[in-house]
Protein backbone atom coordinates (compact mmCIF):
# COMPACT_ATOMS: atom_id res chain seq x y z
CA UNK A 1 0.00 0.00 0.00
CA UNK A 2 3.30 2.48 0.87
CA UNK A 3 4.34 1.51 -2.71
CA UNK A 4 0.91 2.29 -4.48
CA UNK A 5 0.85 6.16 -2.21
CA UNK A 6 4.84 6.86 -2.99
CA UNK A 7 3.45 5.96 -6.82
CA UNK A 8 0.94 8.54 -6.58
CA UNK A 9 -1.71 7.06 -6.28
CA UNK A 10 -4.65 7.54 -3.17
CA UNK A 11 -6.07 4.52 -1.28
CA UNK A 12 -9.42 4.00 -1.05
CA UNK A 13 -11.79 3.91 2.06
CA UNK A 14 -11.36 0.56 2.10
CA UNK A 15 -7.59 -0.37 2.34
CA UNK A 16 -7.95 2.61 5.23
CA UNK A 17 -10.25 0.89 6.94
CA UNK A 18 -8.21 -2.11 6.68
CA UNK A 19 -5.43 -0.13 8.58
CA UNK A 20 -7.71 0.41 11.58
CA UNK A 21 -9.08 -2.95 11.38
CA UNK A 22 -5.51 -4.97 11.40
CA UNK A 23 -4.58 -6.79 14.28
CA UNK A 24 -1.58 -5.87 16.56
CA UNK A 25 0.62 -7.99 15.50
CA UNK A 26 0.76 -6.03 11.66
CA UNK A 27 1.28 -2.67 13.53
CA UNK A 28 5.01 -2.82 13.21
CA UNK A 29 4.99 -3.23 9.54
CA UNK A 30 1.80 -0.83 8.91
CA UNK A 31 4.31 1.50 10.66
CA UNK A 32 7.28 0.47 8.86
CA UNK A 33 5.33 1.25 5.65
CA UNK A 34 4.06 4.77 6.70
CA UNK A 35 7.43 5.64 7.80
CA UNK A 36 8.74 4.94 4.05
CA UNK A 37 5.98 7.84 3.44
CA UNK A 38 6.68 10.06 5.61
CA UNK A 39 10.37 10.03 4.72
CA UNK A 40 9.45 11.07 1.52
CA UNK A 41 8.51 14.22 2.35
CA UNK A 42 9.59 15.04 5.69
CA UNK A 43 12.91 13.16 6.46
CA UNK A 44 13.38 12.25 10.19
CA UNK A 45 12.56 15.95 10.76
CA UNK A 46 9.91 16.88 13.13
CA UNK A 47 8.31 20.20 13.54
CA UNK A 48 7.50 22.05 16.98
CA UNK A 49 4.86 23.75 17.46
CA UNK A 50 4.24 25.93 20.86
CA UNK A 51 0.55 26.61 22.08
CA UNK A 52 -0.54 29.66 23.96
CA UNK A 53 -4.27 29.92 25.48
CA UNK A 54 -4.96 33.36 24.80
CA UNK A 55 -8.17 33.54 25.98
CA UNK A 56 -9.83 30.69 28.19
CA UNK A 57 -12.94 29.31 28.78
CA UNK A 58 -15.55 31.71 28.72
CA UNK A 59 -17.12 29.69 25.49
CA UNK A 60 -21.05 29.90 24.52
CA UNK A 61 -20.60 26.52 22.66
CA UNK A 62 -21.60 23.04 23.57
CA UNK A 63 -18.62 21.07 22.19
CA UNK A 64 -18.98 17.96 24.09
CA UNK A 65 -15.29 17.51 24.24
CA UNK A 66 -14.03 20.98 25.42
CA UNK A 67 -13.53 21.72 28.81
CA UNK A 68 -13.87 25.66 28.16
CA UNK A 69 -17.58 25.26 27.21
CA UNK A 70 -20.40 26.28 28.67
CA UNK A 71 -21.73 23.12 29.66
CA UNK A 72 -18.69 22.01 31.04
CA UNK A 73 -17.73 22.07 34.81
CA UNK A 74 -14.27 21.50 34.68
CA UNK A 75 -11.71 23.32 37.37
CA UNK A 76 -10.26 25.46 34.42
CA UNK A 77 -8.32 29.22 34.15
CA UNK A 78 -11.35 31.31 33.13
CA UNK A 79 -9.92 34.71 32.06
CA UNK A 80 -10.55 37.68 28.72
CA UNK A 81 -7.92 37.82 25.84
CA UNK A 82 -4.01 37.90 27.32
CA UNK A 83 -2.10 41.41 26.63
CA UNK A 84 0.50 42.00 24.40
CA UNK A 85 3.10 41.59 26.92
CA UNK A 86 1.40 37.92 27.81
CA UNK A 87 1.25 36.50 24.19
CA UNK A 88 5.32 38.54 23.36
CA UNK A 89 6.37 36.52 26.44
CA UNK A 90 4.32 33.31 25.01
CA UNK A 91 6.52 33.90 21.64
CA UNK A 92 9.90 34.07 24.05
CA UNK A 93 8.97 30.50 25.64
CA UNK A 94 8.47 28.91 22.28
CA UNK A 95 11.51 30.00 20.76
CA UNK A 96 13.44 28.74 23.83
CA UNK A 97 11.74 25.15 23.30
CA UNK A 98 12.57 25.29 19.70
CA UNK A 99 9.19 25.55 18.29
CA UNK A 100 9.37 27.11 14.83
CA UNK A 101 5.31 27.64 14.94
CA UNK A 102 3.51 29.93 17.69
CA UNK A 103 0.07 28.79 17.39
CA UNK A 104 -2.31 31.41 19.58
CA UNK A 105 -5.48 30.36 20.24
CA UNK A 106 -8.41 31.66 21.89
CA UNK A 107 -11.84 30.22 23.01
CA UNK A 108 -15.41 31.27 21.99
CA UNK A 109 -17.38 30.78 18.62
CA UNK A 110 -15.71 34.06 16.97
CA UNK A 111 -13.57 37.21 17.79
CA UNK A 112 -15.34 40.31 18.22
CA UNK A 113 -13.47 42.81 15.62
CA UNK A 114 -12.11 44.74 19.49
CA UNK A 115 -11.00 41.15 20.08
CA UNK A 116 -9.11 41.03 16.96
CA UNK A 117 -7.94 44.38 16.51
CA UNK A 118 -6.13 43.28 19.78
CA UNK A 119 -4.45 39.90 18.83
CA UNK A 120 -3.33 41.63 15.29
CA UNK A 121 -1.47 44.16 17.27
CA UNK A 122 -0.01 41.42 19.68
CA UNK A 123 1.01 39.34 16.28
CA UNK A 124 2.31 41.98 14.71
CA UNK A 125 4.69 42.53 17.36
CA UNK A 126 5.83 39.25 17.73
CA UNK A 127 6.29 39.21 14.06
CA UNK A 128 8.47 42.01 14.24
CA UNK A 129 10.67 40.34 17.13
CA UNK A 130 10.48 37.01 16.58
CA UNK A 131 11.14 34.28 13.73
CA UNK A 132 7.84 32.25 14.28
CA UNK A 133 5.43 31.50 12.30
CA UNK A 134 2.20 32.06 13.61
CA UNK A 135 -0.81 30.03 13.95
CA UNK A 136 -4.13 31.22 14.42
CA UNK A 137 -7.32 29.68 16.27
CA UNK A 138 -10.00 31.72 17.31
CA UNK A 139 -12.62 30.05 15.79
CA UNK A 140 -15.02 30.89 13.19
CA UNK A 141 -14.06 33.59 10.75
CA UNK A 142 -16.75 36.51 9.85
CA UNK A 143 -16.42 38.28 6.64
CA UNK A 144 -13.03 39.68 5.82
CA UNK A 145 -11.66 38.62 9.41
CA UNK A 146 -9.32 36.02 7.45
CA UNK A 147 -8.02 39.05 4.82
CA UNK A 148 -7.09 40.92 8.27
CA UNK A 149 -5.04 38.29 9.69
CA UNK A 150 -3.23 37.99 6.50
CA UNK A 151 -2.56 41.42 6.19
CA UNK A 152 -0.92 40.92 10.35
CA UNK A 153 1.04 38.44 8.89
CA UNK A 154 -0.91 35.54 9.85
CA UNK A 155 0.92 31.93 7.98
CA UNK A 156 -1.86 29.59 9.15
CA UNK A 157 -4.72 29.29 10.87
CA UNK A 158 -6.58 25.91 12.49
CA UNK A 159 -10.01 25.17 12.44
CA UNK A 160 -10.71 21.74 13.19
CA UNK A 161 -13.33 18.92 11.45
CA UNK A 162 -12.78 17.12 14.80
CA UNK A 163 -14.92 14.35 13.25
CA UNK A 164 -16.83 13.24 10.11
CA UNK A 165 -19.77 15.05 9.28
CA UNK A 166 -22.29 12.44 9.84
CA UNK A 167 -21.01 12.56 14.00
CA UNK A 168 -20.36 15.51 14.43
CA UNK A 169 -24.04 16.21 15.29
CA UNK A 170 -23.19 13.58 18.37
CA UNK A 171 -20.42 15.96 19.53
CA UNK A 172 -22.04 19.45 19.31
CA UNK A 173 -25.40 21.88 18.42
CA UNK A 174 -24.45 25.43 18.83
CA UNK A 175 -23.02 24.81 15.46
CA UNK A 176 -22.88 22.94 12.36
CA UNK A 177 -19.70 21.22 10.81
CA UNK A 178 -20.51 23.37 7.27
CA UNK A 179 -19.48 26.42 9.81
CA UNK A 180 -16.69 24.78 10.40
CA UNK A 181 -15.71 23.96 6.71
CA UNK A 182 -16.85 27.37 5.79
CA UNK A 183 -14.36 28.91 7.81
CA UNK A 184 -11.51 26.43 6.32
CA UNK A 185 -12.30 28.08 2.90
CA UNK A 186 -12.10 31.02 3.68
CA UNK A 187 -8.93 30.98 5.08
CA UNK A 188 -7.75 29.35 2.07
CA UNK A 189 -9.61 32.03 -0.46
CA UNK A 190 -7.37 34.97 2.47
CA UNK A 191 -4.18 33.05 1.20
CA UNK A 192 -3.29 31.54 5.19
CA UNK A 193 -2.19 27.84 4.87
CA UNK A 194 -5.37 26.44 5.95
CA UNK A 195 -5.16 24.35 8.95
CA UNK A 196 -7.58 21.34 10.50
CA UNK A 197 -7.32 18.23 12.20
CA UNK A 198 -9.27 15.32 14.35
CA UNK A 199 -10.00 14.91 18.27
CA UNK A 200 -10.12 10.92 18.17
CA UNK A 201 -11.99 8.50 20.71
CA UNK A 202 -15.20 10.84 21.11
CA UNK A 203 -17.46 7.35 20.43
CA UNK A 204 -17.06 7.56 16.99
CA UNK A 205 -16.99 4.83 14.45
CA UNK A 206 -14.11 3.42 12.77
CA UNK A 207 -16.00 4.51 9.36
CA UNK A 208 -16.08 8.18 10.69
CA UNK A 209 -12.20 8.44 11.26
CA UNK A 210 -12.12 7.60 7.69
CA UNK A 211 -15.00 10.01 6.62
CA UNK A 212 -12.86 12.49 8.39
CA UNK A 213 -9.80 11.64 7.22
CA UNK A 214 -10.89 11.70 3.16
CA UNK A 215 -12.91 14.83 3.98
CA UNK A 216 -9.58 16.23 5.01
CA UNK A 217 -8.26 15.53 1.95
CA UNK A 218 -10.53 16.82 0.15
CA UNK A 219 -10.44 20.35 1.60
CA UNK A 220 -7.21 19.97 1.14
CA UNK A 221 -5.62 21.52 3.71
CA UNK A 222 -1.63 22.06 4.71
CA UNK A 223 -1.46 20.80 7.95
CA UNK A 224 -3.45 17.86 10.03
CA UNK A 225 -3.59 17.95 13.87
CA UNK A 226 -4.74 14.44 15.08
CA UNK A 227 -5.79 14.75 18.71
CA UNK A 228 -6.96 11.92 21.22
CA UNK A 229 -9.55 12.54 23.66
CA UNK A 230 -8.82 13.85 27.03
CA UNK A 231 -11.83 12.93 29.08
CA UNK A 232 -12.04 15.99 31.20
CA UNK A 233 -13.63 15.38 34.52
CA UNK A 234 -16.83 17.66 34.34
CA UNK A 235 -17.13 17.00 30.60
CA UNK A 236 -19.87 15.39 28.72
CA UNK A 237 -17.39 12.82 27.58
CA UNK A 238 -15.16 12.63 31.06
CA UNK A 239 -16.53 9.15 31.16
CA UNK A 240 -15.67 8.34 27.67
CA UNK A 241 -13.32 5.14 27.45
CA UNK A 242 -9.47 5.54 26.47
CA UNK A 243 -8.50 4.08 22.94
CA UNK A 244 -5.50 1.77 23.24
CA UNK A 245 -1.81 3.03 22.03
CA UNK A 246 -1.95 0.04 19.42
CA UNK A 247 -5.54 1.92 18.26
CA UNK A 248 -3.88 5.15 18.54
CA UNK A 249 -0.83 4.50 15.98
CA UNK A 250 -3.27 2.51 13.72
CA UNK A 251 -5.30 6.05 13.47
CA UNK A 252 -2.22 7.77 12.71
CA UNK A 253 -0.66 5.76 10.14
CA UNK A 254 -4.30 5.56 8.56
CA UNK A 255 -3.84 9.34 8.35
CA UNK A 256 -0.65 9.35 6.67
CA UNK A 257 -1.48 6.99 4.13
CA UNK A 258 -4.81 8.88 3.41
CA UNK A 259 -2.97 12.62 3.35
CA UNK A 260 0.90 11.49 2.29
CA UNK A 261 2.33 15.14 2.13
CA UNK A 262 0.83 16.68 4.54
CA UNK A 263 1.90 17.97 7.44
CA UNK A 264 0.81 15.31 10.59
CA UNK A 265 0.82 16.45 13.79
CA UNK A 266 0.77 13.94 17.25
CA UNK A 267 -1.37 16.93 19.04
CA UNK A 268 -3.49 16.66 22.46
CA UNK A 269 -4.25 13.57 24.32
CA UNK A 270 -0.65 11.99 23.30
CA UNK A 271 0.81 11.63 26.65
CA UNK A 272 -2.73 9.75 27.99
CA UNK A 273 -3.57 7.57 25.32
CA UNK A 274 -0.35 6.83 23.63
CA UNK A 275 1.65 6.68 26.97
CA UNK A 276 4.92 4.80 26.53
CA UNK A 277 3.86 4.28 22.67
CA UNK A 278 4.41 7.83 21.85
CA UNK A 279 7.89 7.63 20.23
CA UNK A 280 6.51 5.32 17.38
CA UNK A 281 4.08 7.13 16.25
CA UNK A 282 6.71 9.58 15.06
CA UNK A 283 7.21 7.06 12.36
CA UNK A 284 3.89 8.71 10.87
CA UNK A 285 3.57 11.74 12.21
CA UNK A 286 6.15 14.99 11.70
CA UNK A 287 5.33 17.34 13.77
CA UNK A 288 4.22 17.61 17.65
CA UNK A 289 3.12 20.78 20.37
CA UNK A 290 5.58 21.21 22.82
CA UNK A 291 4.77 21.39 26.50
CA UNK A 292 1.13 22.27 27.45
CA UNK A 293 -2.13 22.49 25.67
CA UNK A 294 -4.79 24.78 26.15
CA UNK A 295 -6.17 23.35 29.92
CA UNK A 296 -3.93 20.36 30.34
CA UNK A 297 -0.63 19.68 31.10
CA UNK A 298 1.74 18.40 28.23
CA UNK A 299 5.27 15.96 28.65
CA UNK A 300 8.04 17.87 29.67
CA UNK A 301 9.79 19.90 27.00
CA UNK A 302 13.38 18.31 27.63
CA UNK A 303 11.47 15.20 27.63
CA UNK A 304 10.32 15.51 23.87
CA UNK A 305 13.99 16.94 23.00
CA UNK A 306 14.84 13.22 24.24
CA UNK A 307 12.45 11.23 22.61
CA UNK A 308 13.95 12.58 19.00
CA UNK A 309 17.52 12.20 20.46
CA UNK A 310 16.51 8.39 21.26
CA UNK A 311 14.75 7.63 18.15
CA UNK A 312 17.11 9.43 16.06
CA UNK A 313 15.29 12.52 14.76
CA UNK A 314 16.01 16.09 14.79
CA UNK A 315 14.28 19.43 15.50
CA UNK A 316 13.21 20.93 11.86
CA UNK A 317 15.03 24.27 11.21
CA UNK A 318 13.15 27.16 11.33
CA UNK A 319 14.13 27.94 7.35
CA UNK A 320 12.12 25.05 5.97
CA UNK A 321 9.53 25.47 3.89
CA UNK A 322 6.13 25.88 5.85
CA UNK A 323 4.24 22.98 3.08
CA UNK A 324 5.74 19.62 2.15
CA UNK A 325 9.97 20.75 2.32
CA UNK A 326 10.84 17.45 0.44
CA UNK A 327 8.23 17.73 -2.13
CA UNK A 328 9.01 15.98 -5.25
């Protein structure tokens, strides 16, 4: 199946499905094979990427997931949009971990245009200081909002799926997953590297991890967070059982066959459900965020810097090429 991708050619539903369905004892060579993919166009390079929680909780949505909605109950920060000098000193801590991507994020369905008027002056600034890239989530774009991030110098901006269309319904009502998709297009149409990825182990199907993953494909965007469920104590889903590490990789390597040259990133939930399984699913997966995610604590930073030491990879350089640096 490696062969048939490296060839050019896309699998179908099927053969993905057959990834998730394969028993444990294949997951060394499904790996082996997704490795000779992601080789291709990566190298043993892996990208960091550094998270700060610009604005927390606080969130009118019903996201089942999320521990900064309003439904939930969890113990969380609750605070407005950080200052300049909060999200400047964010862009100090990633350089120092070697992230080459500052992804700032905020909670809520959309900015307010005071809201944004305030994070383009904070990116601007770190722009200006800083060689990051910068990430943007804060959710879903009005009119022209994307055009304005652009012009701050916005590279990319995440909006995730989070799951196939047909579950997503299951997951959340405030809003529909055509908002969601919406808001990926116009961030492509703005000229940001569009951004979008998958929270797996929400109860979903093995078909809908597929759905998701082709749908991804189809929108064709640059970069693919794949998250794993955190059941947050005073979460809809806190009760929600943990996928196995074996599952975990399977998911993974199903993405990388499904979306070769794209960007894959081992995002939140990595430390709980992939435990001591985490180094291998760098053999899929290129990129990873370093230290803590939006309400929950991440692996240690020197930690990470260890885990590529050990299983030979490096720290991509900040010069690479933001899409696909070993495209053919």
């Amino acid at each position: 199946m490696a062969d048939k991708v490296l060839n050019g050619d896309s699998i179908t539903r099927e053969e993905a499905l057959s990834i998730l369905r394969s028993d444990d004892q294949e997951l060394l060579a499904i790996l082996a094979a997704g490795y000779k993919i992601r080789y291709r166009y990566y190298r043993n390079y892996v990208r960091f990427q550094y998270l700060m929680n610009a604005k927390s909780g606080l969130c009118p949505e019903d996201c089942h997931y999320c521990s900064q909605s309003h439904i939930s109950s969890a113990d969380i920060p609750r605070y407005p949009q950080k200052t300049s000098d909060d999200i400047l000193q964010g862009a100090e801590r990633a350089k120092a971990l070697g992230a080459t991507t500052y992804c700032i994020v905020a909670s809520g369905r959309s900015p307010t245009d005071h809201e944004l008027d305030g994070l383009i002056d904070s990116i601007t600034q770190v722009k200006q200081r800083y060689d990051l890239r910068i990430c943007a989530c804060l959710g879903i774009l009005k009119p022209r909002q994307a055009d304005r991030l652009k012009a701050a110098g916005v590279d990319r901006y995440n909006h995730n799926i989070n799951t196939s269309s047909g579950y997503s319904p299951s997951i959340v009502s405030t809003h529909h997953y055509e908002d969601r998709v919406q808001t990926i297009e116009q961030v492509k149409g703005s000229g940001i590297s569009p951004c979008s990825g998958v929270i797996f182990g929400m109860g979903e199907s093995w078909e809908d991890r597929v759905e998701a993953a082709f749908a991804l494909k189809e929108l064709d965007v640059d970069s693919i967070p794949v998250n794993f469920l955190i059941p947050i104590p005073g979460t809809p889903l806190e009760n929600q059982e943990l996928m196995t590490p074996a599952e975990c990789l399977r998911s993974l390597a199903m993405m990388r066959f499904v979306n070769p040259r794209k960007e894959i990133r081992i995002a939140g939930g990595r430390e709980v459900q992939l435990r001591s399984l985490q180094p291998l699913g760098l053999y899929v997966a290129n990129s990873l965020f370093v230290a803590d995610y939006l309400t929950t604590p991440g692996q240690e930073p020197e930690a990470d810097h260890q885990m590529l030491r050990d299983m030979g990879f490096e720290v991509e350089p900040q010069d690479f090429p933001l899409i696909t640096p070993f495209a053919d």
